[in-house]
Structures are given as structure tokens and as C-alpha cells.
N, C-alpha and C. Protein backbone atom coordinates (compact mmCIF):
# COMPACT_ATOMS: atom_id res chain seq x y z
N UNK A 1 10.09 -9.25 -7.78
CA UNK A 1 9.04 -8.42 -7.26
C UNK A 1 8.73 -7.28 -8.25
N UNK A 2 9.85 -6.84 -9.02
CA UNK A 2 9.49 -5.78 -9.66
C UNK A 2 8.69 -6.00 -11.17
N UNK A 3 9.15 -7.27 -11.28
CA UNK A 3 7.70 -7.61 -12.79
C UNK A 3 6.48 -8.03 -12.15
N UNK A 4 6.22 -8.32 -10.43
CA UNK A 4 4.55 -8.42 -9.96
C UNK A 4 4.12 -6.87 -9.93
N UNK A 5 4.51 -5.90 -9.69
CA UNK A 5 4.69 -4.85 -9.33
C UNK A 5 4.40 -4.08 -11.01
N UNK A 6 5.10 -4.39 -11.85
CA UNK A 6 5.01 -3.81 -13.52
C UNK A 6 3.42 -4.61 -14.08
N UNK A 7 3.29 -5.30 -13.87
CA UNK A 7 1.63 -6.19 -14.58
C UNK A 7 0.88 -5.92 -13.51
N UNK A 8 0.72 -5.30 -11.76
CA UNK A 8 -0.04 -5.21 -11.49
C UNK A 8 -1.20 -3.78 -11.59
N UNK A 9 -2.19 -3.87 -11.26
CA UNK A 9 -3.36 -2.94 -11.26
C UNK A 9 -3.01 -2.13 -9.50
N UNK A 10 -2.54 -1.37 -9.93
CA UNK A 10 -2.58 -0.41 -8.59
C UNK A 10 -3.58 0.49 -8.22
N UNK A 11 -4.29 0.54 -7.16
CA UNK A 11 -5.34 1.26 -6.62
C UNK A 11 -4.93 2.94 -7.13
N UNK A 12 -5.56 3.39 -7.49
CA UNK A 12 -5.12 5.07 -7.79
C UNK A 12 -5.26 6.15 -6.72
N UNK A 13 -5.66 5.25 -5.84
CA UNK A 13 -5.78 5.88 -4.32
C UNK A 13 -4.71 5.76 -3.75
N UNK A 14 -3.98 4.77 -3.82
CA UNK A 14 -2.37 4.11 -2.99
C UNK A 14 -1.58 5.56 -2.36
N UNK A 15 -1.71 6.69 -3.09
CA UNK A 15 -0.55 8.00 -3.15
C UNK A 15 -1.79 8.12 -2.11
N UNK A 16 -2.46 8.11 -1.27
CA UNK A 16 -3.25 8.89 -0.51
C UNK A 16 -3.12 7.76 1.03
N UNK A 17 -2.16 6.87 1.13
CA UNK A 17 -1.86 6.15 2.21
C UNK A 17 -0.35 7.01 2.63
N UNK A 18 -0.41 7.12 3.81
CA UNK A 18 0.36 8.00 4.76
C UNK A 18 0.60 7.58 5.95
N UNK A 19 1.70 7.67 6.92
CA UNK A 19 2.20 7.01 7.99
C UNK A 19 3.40 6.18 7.96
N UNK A 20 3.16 5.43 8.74
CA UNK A 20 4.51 4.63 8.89
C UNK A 20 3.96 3.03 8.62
N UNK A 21 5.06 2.69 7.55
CA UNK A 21 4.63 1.52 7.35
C UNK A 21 6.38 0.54 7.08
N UNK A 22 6.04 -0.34 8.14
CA UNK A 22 7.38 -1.66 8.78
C UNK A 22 9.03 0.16 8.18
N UNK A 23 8.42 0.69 9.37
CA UNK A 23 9.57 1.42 9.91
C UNK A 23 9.32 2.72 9.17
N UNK A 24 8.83 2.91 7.95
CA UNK A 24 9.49 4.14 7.19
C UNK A 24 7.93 5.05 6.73
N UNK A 25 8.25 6.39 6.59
CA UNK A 25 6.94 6.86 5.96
C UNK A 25 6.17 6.58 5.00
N UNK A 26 5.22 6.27 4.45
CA UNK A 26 4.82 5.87 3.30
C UNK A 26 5.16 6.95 2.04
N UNK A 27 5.11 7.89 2.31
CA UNK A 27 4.99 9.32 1.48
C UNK A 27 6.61 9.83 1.47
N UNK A 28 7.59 9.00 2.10
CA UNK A 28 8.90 9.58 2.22
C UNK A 28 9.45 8.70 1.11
N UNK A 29 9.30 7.37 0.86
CA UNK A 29 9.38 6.14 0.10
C UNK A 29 10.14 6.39 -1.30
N UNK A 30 10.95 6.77 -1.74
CA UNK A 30 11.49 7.23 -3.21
C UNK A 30 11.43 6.29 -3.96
N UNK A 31 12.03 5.24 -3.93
CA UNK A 31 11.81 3.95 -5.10
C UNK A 31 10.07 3.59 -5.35
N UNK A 32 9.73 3.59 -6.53
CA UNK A 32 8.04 3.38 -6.34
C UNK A 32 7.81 2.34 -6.03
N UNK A 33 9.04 0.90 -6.84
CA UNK A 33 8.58 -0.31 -5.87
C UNK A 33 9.00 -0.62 -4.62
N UNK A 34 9.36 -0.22 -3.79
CA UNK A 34 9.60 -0.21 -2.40
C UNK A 34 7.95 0.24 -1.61
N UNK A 35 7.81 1.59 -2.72
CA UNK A 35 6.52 2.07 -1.81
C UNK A 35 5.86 1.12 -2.05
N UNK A 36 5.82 1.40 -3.29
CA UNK A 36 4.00 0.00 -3.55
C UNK A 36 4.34 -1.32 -2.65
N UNK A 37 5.16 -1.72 -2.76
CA UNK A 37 5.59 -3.37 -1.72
C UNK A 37 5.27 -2.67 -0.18
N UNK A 38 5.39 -1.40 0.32
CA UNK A 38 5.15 -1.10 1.37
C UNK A 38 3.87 -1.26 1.42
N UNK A 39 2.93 -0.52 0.32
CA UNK A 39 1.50 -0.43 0.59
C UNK A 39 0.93 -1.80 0.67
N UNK A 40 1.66 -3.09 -0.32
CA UNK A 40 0.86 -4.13 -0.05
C UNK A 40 1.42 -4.44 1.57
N UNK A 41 2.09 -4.41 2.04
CA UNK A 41 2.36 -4.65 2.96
C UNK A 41 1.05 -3.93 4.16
N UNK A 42 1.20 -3.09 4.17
CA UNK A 42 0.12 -2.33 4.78
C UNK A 42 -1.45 -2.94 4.49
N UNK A 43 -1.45 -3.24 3.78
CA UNK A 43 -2.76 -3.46 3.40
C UNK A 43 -3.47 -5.28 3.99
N UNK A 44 -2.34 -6.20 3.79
CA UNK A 44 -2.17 -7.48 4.22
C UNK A 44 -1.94 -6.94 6.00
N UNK A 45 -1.24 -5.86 6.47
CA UNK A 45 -1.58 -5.86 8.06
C UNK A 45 -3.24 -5.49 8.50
N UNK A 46 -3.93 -4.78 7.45
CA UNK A 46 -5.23 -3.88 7.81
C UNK A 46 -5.95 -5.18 7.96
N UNK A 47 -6.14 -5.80 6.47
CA UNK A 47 -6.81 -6.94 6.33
C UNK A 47 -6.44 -8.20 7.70
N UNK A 48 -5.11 -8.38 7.99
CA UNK A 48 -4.98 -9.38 8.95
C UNK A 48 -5.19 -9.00 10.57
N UNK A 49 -5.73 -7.21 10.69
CA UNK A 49 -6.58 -6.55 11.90
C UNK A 49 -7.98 -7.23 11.78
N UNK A 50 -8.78 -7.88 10.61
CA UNK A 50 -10.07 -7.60 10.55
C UNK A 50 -10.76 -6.69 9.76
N UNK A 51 -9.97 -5.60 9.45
CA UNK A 51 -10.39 -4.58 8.58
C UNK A 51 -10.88 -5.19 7.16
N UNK A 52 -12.15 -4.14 6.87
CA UNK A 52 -13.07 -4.95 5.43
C UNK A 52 -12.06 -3.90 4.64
N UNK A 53 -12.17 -4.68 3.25
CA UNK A 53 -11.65 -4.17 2.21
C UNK A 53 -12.42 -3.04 1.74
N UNK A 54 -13.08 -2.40 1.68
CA UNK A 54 -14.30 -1.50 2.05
C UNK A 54 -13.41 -0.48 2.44
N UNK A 55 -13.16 -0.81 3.97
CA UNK A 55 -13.49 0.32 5.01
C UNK A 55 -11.64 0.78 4.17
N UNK A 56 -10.74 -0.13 3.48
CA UNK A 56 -9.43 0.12 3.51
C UNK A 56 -8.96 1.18 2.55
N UNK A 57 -10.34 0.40 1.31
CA UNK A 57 -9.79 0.82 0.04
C UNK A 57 -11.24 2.59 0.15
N UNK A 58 -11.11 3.47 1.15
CA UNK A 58 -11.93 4.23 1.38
C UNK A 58 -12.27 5.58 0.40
N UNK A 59 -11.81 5.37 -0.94
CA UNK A 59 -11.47 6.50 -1.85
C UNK A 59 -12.30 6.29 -2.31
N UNK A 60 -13.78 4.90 -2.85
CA UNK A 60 -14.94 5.70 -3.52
C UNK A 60 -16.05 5.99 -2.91
């Protein structure tokens, strides 16, 4: 996970997702790949609500 995580393109918005995500805060998260695997995680729940990629990725 941590070389998908090193070659990928991370949203520069990601540090601006907050809450709880599969148990833990997003913003409490110390390992960066834990967070980022949290955020995809988060992001695969928004998308599997229905949510447009649009409304998710809301930073431009």
C-alpha cells in the first residue's frame, strides 16, 4: 500500500477532510499513509452514497 500511496497524485485538498473516518479522526491520523488510506476510504464511502465527485472533491 505504501508504494500506491508514494506514485500516487493526492488531492491537495485531502488535509481539509475532517471527522471520523472507519473509527478514528481524520485530522488525529499521525502516519500519513494510514491517513491518506483513510481518505481513500472515505471517499469510496461518499462515492458508494451517490455522492458526485464534484460535490466531494469541493475545494475548486
Amino acid at each position: 500500500m505504501k508504494c500506491f500511496f508514494l506514485h500516487a497524485t493526492i488531492n491537495p485538498n485531502a488535509k481539509l477532510i475532517t471527522g471520523k473516518i472507519c473509527g478514528y479522526k481524520a485530522e488525529d491520523i499521525e502516519n500519513p499513509i494510514t491517513q491518506q488510506s483513510r481518505y481513500l476510504d472515505k471517499l469510496v464511502d461518499e462515492l458508494a452514497k451517490g455522492k458526485l465527485m464534484s460535490k466531494i472533491l469541493r475545494g475548486d
